[in-house]
C-alpha atoms as a PDB file:
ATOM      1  CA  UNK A   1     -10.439  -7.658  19.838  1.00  0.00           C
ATOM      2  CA  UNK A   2     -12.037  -7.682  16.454  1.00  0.00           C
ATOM      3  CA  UNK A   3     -14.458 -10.126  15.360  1.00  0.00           C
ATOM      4  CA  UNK A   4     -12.967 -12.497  12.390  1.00  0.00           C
ATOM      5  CA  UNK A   5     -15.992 -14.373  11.039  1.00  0.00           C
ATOM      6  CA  UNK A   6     -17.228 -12.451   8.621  1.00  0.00           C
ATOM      7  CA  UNK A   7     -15.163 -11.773   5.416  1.00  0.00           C
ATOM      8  CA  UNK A   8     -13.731  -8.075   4.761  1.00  0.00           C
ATOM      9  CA  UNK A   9     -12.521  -7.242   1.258  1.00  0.00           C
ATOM     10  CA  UNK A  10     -11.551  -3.885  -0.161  1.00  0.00           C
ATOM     11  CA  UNK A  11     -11.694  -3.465  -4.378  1.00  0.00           C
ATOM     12  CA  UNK A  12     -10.348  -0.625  -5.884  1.00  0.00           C
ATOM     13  CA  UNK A  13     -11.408   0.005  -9.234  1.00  0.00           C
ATOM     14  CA  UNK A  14      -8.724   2.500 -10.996  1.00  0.00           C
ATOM     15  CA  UNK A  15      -8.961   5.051  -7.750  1.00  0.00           C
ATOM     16  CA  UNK A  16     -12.534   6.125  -8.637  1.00  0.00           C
ATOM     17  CA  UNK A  17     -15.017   3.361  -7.454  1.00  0.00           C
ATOM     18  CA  UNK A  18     -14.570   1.261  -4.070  1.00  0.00           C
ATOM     19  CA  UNK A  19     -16.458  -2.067  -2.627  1.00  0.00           C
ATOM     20  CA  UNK A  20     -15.745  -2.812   0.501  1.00  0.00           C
ATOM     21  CA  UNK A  21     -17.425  -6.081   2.369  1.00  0.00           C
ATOM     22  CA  UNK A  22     -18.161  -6.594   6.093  1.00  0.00           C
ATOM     23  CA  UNK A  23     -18.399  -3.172   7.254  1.00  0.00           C
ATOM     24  CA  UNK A  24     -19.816  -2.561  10.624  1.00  0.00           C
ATOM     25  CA  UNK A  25     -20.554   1.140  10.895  1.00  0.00           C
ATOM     26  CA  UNK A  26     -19.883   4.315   9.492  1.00  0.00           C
ATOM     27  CA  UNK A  27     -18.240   6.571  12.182  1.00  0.00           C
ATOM     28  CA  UNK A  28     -18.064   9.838  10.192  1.00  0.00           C
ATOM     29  CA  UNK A  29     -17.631  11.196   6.348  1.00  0.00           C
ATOM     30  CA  UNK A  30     -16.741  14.080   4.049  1.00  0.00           C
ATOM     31  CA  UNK A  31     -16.052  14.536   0.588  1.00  0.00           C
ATOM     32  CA  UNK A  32     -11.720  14.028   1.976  1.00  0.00           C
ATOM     33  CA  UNK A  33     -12.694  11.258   4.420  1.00  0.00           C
ATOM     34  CA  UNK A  34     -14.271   8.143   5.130  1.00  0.00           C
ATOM     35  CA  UNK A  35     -14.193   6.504   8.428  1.00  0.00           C
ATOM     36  CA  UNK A  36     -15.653   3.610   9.168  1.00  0.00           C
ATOM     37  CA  UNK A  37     -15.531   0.394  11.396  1.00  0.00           C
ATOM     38  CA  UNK A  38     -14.728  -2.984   9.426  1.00  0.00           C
ATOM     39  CA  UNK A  39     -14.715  -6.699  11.068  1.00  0.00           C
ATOM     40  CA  UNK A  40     -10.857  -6.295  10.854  1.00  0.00           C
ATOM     41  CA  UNK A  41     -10.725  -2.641  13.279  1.00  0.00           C
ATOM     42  CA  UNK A  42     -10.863   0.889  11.848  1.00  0.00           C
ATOM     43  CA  UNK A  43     -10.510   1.864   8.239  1.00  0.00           C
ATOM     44  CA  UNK A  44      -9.873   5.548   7.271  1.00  0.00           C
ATOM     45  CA  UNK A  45     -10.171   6.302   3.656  1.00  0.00           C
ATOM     46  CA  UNK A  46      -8.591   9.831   2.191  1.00  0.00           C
ATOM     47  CA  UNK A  47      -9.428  11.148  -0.971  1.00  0.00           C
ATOM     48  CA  UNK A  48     -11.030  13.880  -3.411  1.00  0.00           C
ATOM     49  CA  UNK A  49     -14.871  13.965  -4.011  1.00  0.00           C
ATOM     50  CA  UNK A  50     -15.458  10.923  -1.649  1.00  0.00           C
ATOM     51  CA  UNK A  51     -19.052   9.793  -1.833  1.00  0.00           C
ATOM     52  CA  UNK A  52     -20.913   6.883  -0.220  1.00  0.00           C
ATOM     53  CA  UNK A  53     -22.954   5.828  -3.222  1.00  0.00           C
ATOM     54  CA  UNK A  54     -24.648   2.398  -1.275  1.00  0.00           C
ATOM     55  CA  UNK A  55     -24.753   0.718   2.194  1.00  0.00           C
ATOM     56  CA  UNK A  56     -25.766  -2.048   3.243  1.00  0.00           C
ATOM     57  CA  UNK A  57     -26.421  -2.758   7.140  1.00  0.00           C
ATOM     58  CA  UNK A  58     -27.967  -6.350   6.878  1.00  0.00           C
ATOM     59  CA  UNK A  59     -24.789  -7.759   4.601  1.00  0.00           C
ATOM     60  CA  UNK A  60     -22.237  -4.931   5.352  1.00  0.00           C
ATOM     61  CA  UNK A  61     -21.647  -4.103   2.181  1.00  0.00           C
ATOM     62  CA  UNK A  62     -20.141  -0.393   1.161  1.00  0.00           C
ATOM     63  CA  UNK A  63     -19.800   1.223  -2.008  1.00  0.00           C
ATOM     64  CA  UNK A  64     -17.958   4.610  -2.507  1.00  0.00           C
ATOM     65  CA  UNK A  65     -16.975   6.656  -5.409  1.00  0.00           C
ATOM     66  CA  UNK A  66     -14.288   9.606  -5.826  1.00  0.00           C
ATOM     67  CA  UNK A  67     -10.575   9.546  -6.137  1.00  0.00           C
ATOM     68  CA  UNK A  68      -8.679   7.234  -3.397  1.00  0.00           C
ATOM     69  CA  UNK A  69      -5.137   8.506  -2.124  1.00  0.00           C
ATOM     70  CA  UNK A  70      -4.850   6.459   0.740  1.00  0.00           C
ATOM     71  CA  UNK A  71      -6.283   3.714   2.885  1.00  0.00           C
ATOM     72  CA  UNK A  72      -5.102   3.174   6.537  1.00  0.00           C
ATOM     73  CA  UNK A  73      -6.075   0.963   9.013  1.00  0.00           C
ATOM     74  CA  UNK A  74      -6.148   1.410  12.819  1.00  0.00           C
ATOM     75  CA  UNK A  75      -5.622  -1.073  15.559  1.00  0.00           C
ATOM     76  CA  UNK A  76      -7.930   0.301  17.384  1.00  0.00           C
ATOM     77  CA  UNK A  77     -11.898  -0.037  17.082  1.00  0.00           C
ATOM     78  CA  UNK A  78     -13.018   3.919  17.367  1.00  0.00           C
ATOM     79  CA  UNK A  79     -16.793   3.632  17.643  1.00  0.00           C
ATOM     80  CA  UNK A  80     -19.589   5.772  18.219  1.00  0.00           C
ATOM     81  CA  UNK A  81     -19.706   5.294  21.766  1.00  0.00           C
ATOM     82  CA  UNK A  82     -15.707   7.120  21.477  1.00  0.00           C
ATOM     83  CA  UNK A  83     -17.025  10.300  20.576  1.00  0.00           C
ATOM     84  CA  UNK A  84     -17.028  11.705  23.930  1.00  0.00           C
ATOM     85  CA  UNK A  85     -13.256  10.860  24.059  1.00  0.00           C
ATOM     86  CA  UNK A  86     -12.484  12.433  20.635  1.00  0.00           C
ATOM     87  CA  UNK A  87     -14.147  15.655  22.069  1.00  0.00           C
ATOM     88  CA  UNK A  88     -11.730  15.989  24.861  1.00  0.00           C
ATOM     89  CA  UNK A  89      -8.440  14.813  23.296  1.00  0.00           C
END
């Protein structure tokens, strides 16, 4: 399922600045949302003024500023390779 070795962490600094650790991809954004794949499945952020500020691909390291209204995480790992299925749903 998803891969549990490296360390995933989410820091929310009063709603406006976000660090996030062991990030595996970025799947899609826009100044609402953030979706991205973590080492512990799916993560879709919602917001206002959402902006990826620093990535990291080597340490997986994410850092994200705007206002934060939600966090949710799926149990299922949506991945690139999924965008043919999202196109026909």
């Amino acid at each position: 399922m998803f891969e549990q070795s490296k360390p995933h962490s989410i820091i929310v600094e009063n709603r406006r600045k976000t660090v996030i650790t062991g990030v595996k991809d970025v799947e899609s954004f826009n100044e609402n949302d953030i979706i991205i794949i973590t080492h512990s499945g799916g993560l879709k952020i919602r917001g206002k003024n959402l902006e990826i500020s620093k990535i990291s691909v080597e340490t997986g390291d994410l850092e994200m500023t705007g206002e934060v209204t939600s966090l949710h995480y799926s149990d299922h790992d949506r991945s690139p390779n999924n965008i043919i299925t999202k196109l026909f749903r």
